[in-house]
C-alpha atoms as a PDB file:
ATOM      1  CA  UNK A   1     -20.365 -15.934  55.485  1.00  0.00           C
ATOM      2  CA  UNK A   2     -23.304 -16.668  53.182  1.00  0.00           C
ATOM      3  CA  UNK A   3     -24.144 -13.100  52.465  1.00  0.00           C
ATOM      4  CA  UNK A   4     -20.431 -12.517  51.643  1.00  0.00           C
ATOM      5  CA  UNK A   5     -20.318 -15.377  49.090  1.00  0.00           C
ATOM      6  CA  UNK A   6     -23.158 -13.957  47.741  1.00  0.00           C
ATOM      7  CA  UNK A   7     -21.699 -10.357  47.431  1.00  0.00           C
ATOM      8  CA  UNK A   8     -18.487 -12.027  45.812  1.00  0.00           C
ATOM      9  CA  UNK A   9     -20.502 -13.908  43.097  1.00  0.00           C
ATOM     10  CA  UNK A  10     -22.992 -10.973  41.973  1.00  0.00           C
ATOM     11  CA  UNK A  11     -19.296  -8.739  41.909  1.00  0.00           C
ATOM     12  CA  UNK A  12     -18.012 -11.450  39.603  1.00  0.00           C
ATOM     13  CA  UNK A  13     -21.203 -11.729  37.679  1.00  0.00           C
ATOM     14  CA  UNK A  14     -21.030  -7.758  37.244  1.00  0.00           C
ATOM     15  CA  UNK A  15     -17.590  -7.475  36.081  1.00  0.00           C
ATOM     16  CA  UNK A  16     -18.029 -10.904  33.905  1.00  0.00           C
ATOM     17  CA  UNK A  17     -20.917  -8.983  31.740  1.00  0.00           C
ATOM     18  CA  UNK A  18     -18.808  -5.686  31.913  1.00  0.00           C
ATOM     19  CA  UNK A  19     -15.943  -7.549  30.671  1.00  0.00           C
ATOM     20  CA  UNK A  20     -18.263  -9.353  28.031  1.00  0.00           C
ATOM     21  CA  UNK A  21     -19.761  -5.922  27.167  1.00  0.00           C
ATOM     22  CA  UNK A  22     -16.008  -3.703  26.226  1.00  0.00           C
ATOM     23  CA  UNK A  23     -14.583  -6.849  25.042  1.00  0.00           C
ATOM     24  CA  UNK A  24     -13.481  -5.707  21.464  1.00  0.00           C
ATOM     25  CA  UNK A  25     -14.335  -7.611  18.118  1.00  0.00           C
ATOM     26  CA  UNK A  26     -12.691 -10.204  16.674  1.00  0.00           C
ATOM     27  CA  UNK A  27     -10.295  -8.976  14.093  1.00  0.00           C
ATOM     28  CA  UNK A  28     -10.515 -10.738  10.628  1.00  0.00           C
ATOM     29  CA  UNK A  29      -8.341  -9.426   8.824  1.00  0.00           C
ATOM     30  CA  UNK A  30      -7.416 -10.314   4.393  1.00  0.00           C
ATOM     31  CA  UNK A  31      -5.054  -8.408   2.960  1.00  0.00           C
ATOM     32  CA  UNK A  32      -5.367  -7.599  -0.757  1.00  0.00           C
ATOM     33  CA  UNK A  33      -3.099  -6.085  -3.512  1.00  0.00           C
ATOM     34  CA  UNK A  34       0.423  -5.947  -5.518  1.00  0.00           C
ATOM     35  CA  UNK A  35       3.859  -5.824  -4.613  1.00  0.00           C
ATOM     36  CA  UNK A  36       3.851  -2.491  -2.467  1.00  0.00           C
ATOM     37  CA  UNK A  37       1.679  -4.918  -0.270  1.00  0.00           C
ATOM     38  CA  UNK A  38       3.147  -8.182  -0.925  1.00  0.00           C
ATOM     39  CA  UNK A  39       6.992  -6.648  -0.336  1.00  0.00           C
ATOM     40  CA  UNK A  40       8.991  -9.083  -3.077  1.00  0.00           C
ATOM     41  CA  UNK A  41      12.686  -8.775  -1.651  1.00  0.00           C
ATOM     42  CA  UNK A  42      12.405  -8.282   2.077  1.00  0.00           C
ATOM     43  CA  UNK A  43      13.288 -11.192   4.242  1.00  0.00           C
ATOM     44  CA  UNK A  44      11.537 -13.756   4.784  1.00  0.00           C
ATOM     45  CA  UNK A  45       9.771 -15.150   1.517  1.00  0.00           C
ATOM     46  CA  UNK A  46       7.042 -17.483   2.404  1.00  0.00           C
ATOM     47  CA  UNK A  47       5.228 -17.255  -0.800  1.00  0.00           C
ATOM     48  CA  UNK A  48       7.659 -17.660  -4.001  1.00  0.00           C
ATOM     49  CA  UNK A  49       4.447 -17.670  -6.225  1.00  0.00           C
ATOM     50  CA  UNK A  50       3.818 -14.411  -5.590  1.00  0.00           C
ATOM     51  CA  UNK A  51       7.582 -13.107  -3.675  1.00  0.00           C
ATOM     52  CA  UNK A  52       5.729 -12.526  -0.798  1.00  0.00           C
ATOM     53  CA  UNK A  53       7.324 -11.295   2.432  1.00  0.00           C
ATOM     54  CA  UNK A  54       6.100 -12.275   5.698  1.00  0.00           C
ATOM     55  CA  UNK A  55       7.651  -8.735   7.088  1.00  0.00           C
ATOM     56  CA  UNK A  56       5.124  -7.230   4.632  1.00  0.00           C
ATOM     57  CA  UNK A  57       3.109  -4.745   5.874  1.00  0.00           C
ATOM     58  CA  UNK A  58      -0.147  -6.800   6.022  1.00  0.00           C
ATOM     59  CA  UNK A  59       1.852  -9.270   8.415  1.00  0.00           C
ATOM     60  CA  UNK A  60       3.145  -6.294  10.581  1.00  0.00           C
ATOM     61  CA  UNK A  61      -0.629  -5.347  10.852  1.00  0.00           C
ATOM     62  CA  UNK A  62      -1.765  -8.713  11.528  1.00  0.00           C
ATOM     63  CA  UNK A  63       0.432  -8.835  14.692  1.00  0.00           C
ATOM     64  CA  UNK A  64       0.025  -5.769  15.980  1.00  0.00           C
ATOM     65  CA  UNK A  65      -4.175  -6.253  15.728  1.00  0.00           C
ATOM     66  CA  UNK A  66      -3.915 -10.247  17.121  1.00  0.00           C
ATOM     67  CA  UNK A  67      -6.271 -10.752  14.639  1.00  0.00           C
ATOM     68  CA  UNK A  68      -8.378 -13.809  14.866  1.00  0.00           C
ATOM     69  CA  UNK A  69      -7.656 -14.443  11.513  1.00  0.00           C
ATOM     70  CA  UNK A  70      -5.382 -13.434   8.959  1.00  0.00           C
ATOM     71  CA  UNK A  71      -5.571 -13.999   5.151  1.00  0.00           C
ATOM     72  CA  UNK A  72      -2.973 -12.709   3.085  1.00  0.00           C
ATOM     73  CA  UNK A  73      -3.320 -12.858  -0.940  1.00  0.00           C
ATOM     74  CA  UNK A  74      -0.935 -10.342  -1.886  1.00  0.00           C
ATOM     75  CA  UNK A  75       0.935 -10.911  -4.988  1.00  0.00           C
ATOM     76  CA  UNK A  76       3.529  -8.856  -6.903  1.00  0.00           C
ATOM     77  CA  UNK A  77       2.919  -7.907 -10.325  1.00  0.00           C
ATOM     78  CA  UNK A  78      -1.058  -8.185  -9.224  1.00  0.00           C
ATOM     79  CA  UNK A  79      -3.753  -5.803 -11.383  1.00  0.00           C
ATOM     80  CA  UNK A  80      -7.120  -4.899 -10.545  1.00  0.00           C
ATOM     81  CA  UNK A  81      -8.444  -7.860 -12.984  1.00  0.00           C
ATOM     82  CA  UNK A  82      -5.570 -10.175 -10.745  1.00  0.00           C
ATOM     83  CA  UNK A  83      -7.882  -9.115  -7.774  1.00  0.00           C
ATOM     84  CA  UNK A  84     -10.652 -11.922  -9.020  1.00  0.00           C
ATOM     85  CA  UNK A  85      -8.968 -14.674  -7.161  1.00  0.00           C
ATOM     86  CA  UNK A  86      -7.882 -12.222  -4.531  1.00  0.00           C
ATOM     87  CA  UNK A  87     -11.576 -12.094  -3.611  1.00  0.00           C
ATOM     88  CA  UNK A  88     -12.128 -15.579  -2.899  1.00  0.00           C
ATOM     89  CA  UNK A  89     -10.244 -15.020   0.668  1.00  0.00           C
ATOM     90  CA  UNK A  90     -13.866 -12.387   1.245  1.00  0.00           C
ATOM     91  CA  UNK A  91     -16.519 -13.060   3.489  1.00  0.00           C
ATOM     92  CA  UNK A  92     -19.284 -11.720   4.738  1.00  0.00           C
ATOM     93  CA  UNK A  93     -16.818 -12.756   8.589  1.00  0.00           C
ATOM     94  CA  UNK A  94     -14.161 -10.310   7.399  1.00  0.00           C
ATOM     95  CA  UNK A  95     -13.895  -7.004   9.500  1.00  0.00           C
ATOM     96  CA  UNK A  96     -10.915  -5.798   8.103  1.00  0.00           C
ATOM     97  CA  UNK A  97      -9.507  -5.197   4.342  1.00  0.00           C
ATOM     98  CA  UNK A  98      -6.018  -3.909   3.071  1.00  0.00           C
ATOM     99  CA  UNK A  99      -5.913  -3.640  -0.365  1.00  0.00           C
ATOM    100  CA  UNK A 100      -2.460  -1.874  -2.613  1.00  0.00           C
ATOM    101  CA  UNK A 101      -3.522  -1.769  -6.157  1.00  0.00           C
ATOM    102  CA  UNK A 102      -3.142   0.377  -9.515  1.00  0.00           C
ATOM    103  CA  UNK A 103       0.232   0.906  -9.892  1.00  0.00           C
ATOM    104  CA  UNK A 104       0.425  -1.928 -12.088  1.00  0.00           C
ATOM    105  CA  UNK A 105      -2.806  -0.623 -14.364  1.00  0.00           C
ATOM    106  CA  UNK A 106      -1.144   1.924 -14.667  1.00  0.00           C
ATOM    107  CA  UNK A 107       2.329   0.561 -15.639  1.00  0.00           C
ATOM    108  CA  UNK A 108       4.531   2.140 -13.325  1.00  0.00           C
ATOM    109  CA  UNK A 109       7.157  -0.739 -13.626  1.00  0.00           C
ATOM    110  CA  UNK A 110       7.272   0.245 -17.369  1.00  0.00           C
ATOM    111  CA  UNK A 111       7.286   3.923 -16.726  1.00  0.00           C
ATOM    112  CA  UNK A 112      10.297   4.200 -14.282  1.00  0.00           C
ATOM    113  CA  UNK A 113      12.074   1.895 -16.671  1.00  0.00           C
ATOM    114  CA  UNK A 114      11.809   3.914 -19.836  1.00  0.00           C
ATOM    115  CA  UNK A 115      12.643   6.958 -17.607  1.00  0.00           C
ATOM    116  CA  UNK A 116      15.943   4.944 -16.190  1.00  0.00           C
ATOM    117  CA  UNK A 117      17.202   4.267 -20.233  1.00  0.00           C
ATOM    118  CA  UNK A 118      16.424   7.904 -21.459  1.00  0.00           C
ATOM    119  CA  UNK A 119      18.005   9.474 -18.127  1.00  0.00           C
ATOM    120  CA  UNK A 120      21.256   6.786 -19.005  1.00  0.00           C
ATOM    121  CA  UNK A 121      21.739   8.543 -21.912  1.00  0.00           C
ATOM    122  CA  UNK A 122      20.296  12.066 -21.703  1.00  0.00           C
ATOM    123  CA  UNK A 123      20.566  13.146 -18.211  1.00  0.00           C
ATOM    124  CA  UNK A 124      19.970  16.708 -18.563  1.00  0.00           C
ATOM    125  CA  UNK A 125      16.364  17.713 -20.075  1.00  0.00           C
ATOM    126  CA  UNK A 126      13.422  15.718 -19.307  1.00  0.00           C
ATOM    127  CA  UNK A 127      12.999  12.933 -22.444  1.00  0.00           C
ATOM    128  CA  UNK A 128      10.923  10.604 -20.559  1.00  0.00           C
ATOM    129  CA  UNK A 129       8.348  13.742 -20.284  1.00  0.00           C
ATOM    130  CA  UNK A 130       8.584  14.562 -23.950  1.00  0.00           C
ATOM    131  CA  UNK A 131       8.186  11.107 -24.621  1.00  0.00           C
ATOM    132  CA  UNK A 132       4.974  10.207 -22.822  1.00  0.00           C
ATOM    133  CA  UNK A 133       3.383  14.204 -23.967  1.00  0.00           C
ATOM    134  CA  UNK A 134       4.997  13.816 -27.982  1.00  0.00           C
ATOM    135  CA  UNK A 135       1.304  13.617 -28.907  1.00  0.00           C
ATOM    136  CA  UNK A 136      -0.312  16.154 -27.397  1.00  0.00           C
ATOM    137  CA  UNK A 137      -1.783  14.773 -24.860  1.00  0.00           C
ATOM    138  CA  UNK A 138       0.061  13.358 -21.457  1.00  0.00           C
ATOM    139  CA  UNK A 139      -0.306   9.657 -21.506  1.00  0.00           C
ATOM    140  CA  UNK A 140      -0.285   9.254 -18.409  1.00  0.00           C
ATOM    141  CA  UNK A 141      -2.723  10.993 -17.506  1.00  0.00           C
ATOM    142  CA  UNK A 142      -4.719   9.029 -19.551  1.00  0.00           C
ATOM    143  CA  UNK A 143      -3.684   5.850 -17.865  1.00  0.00           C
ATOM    144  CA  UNK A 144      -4.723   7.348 -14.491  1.00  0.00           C
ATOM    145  CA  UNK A 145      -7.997   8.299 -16.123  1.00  0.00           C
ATOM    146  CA  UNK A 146      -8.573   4.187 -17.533  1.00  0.00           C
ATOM    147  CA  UNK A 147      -7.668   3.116 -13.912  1.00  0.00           C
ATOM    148  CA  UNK A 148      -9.983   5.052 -11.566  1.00  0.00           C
ATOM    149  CA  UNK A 149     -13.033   3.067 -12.549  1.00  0.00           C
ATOM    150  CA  UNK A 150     -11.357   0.186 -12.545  1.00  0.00           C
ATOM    151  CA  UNK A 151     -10.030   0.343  -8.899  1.00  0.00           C
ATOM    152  CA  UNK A 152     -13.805   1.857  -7.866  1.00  0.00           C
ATOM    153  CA  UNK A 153     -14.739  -1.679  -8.927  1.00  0.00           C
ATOM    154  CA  UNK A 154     -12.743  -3.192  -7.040  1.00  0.00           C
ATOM    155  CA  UNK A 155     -13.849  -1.358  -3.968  1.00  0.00           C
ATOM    156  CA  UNK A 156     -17.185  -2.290  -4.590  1.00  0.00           C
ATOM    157  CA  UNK A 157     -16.824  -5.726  -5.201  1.00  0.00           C
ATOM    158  CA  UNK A 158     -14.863  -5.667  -1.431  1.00  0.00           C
ATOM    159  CA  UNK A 159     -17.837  -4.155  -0.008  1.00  0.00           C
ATOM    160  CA  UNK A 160     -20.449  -6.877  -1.588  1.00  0.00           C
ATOM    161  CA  UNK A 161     -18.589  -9.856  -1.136  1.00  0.00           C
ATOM    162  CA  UNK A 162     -17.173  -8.542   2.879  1.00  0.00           C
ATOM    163  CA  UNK A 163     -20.115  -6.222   3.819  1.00  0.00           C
ATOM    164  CA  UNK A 164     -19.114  -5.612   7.505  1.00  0.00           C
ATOM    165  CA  UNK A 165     -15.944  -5.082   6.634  1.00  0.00           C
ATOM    166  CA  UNK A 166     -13.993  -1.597   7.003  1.00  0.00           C
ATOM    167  CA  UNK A 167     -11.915  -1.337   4.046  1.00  0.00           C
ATOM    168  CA  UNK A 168      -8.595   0.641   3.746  1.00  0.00           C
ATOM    169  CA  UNK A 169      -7.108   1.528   0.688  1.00  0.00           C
ATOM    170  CA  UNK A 170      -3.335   2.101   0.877  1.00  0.00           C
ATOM    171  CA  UNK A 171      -1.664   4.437  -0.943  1.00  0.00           C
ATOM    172  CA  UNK A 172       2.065   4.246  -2.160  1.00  0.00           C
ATOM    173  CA  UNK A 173       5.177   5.719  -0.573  1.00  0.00           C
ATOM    174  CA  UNK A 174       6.767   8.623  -2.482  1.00  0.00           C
ATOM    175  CA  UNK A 175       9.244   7.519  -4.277  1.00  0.00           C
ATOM    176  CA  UNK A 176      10.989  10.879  -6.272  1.00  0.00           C
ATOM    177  CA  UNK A 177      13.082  13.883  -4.152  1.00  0.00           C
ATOM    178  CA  UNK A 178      11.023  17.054  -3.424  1.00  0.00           C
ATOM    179  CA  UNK A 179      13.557  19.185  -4.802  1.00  0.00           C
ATOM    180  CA  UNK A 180      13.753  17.009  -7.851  1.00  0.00           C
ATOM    181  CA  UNK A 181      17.551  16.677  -7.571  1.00  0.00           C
ATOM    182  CA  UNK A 182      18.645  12.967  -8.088  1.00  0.00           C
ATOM    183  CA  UNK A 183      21.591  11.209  -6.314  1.00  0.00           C
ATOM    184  CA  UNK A 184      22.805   9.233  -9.567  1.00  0.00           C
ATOM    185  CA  UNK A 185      24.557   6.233  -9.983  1.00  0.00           C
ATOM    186  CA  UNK A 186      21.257   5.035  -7.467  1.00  0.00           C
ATOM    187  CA  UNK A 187      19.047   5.915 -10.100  1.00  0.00           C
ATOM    188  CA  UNK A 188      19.231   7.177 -13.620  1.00  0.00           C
ATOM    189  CA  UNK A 189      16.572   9.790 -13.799  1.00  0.00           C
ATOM    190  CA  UNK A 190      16.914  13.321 -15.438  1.00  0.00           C
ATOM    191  CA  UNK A 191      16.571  16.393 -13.174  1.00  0.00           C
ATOM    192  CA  UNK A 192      13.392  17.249 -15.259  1.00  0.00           C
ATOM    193  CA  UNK A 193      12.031  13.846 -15.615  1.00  0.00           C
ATOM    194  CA  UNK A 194      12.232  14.120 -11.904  1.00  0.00           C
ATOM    195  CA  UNK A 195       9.988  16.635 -12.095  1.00  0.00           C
ATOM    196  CA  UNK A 196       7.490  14.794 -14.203  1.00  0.00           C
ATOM    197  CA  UNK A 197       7.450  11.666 -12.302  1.00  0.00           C
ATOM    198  CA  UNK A 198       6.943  13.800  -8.928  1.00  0.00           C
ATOM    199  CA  UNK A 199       3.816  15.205 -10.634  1.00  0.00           C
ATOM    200  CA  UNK A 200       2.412  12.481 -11.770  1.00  0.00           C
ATOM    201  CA  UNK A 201       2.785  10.708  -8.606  1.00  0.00           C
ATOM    202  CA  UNK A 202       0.739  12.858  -7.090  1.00  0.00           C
ATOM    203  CA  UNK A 203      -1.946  12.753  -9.522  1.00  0.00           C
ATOM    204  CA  UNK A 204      -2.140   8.943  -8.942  1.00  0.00           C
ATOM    205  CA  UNK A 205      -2.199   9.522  -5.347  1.00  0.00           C
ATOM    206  CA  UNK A 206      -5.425  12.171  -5.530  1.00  0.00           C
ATOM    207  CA  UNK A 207      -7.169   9.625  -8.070  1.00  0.00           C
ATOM    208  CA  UNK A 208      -6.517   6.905  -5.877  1.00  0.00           C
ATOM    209  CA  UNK A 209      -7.866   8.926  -2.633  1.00  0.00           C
ATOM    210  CA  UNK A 210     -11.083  10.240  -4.301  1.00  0.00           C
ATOM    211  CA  UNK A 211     -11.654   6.755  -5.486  1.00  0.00           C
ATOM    212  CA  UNK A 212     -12.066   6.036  -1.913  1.00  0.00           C
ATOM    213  CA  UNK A 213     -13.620   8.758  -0.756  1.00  0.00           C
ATOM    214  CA  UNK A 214     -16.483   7.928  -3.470  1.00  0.00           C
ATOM    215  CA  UNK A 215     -16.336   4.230  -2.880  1.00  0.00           C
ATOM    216  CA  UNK A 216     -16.717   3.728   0.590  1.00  0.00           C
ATOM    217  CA  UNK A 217     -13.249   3.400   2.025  1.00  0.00           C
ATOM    218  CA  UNK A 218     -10.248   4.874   3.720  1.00  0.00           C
ATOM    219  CA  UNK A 219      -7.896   5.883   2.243  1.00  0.00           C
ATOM    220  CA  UNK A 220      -4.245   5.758   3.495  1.00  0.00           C
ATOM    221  CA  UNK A 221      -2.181   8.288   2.149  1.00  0.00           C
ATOM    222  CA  UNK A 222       1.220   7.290   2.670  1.00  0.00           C
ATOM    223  CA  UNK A 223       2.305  10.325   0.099  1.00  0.00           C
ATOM    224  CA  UNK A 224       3.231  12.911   2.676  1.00  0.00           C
ATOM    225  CA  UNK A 225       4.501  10.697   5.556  1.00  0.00           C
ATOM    226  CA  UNK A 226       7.214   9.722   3.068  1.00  0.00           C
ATOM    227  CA  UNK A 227       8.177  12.753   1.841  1.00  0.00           C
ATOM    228  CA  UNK A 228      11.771  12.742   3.690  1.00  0.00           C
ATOM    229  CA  UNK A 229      11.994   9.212   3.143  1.00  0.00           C
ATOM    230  CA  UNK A 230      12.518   9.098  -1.377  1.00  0.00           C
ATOM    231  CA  UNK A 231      14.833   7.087  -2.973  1.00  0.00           C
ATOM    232  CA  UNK A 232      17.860   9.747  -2.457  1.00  0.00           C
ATOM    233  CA  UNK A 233      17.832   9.353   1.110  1.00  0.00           C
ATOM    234  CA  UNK A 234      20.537   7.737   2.965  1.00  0.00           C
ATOM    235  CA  UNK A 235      20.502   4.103   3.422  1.00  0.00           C
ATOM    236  CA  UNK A 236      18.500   4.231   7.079  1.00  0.00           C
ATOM    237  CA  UNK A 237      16.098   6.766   6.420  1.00  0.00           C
ATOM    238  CA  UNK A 238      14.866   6.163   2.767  1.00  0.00           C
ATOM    239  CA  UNK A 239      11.798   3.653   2.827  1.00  0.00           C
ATOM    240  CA  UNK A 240      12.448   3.357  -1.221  1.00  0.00           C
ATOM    241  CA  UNK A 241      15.104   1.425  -2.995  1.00  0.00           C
ATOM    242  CA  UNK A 242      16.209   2.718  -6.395  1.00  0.00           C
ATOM    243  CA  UNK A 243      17.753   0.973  -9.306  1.00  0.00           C
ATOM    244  CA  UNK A 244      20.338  -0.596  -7.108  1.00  0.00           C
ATOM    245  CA  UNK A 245      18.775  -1.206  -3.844  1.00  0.00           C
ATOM    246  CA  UNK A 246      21.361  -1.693  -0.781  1.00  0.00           C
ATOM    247  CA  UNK A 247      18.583  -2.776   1.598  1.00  0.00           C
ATOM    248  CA  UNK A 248      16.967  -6.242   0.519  1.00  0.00           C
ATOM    249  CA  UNK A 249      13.643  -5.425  -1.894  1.00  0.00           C
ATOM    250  CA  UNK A 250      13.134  -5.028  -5.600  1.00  0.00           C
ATOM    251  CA  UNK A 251      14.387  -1.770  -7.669  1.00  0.00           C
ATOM    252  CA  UNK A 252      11.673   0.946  -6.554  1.00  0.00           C
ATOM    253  CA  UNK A 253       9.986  -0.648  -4.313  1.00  0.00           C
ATOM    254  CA  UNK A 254      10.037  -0.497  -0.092  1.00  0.00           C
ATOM    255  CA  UNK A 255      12.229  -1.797   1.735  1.00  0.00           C
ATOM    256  CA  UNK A 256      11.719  -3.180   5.162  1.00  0.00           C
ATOM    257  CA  UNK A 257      11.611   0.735   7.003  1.00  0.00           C
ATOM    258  CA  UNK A 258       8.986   0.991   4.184  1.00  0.00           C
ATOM    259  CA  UNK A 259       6.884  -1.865   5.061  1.00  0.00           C
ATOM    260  CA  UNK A 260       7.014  -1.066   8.599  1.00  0.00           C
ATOM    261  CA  UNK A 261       5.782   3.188   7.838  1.00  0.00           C
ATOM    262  CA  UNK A 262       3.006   1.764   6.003  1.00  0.00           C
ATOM    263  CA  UNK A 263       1.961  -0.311   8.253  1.00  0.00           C
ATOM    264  CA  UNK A 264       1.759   2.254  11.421  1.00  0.00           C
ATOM    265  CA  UNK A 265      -0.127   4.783   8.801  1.00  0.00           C
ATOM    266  CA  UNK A 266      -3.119   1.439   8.502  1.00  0.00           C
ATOM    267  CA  UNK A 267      -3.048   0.622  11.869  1.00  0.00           C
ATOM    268  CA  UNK A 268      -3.466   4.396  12.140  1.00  0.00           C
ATOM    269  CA  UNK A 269      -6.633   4.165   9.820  1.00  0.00           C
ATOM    270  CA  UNK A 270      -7.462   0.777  10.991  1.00  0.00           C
ATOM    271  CA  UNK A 271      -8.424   1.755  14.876  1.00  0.00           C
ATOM    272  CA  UNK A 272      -9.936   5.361  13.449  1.00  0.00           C
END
């Protein structure tokens, strides 16, 4: 009897410092960013401040990790200079960042809006391009150039103020057709400001995933996972509202399918 007590505590003992030895990290987890990551529009809002959603993608990430902690201090409308109070949630305890941010540097609410008015009232050609190119030089392009260093900052700063921290930078959803054909009255674009806006989306997504590469962090590239999910889709399959969204969200900006895709492509990244 005594020697089989004994042989039932040292098996405990064993599997209690296995166990203690594969047990996994505590997850502590902030989430950073604008409103691609703060999801103004989909049910529920638990932050009017900032029309934050708590169906955002952060949240779905949150749950699906059990993190230990969870700090979210996503805001819509956020910048990379908005990020200064986003980094007071950092600490050297955080093992996990999310951070959506550069659209707004780069003015993207302003761009698809002056593409909307000029595609109102000249829907064939591409005015929006000629508009943004009239001197020369793209403007855009020189927007994306401005931004780069200022997200790279930003990645930096995450690293020195969260140093054990792995830090994923998410990229945006797609939100033009591939075969630049629109699906008007949803949106307002010209077929060959279409075009435009599909190229420059791209070059913000390869800015914003060499930024990483040279900054220390992953990159999520939701560009081609959303390819067959753009603003024309049907209502169902599109992760994009246009102009007139008929799932709840903010014109051009995801929906809840949205929220969801992104967050499967971080958790993707995430346990990588």
């Amino acid at each position: 009897m005594y020697r089989a007590r004994v042989l039932i505590a040292t098996v405990a003992t064993v599997l209690a410092l296995c166990g203690a030895r594969t047990a996994p990290h505590p997850v502590r987890y902030v989430a950073l960013g604008d409103s691609a990551a703060a999801a103004p529009g989909v049910p529920d809002l638990v932050d009017a401040r900032c029309v934050r959603s708590n169906h955002n993608y952060p949240s779905l990430v949150a749950a699906r990790l059990h993190a230990a902690s969870f700090t979210d201090v996503t805001c819509s409308g956020a910048t990379t200079s908005d990020l200064g109070g986003q980094f007071r949630a950092l600490s050297k305890r955080t093992t996990l960042v999310t951070v959506s941010i550069g659209a707004n540097d780069v003015g993207v609410t302003g761009i698809v809006t002056k593409c909307t008015v000029l595609g109102l009232f000249h829907p064939d050609g591409a005015y929006c391009r000629a508009a943004y190119t009239r001197t020369g030089t793209d403007e855009l392009d020189e927007r994306l150039h401005t931004t780069q260093p200022k997200v790279a900052d930003a990645l930096r700063t995450i690293h020195r103020l969260a140093p054990h921290a792995r830090v994923l930078l998410v990229g945006y959803l797609r939100l033009t057709p591939l075969d630049h054909h629109g699906c008007r009255p949803r949106e307002l674009f010209s077929d060959g400001d279409l075009a435009y806006l599909d190229d420059f989306e791209k070059k913000m997504n390869t800015m914003l995933s060499r930024t990483a590469q040279a900054n220390g962090a992953v990159f999520v590239d939701n560009h081609p996972a959303s390819a067959q999910h753009d603003i024309c889709r049907p209502t169902g399959t599109r992760w994009t509202e246009a102009l007139i969204p008929s799932s709840p969200t903010v014109p051009f900006h995801p929906n809840a399918l949205g929220e969801h895709a992104m967050a499967e492509q971080a958790l993707a990244a995430a346990n990588r």
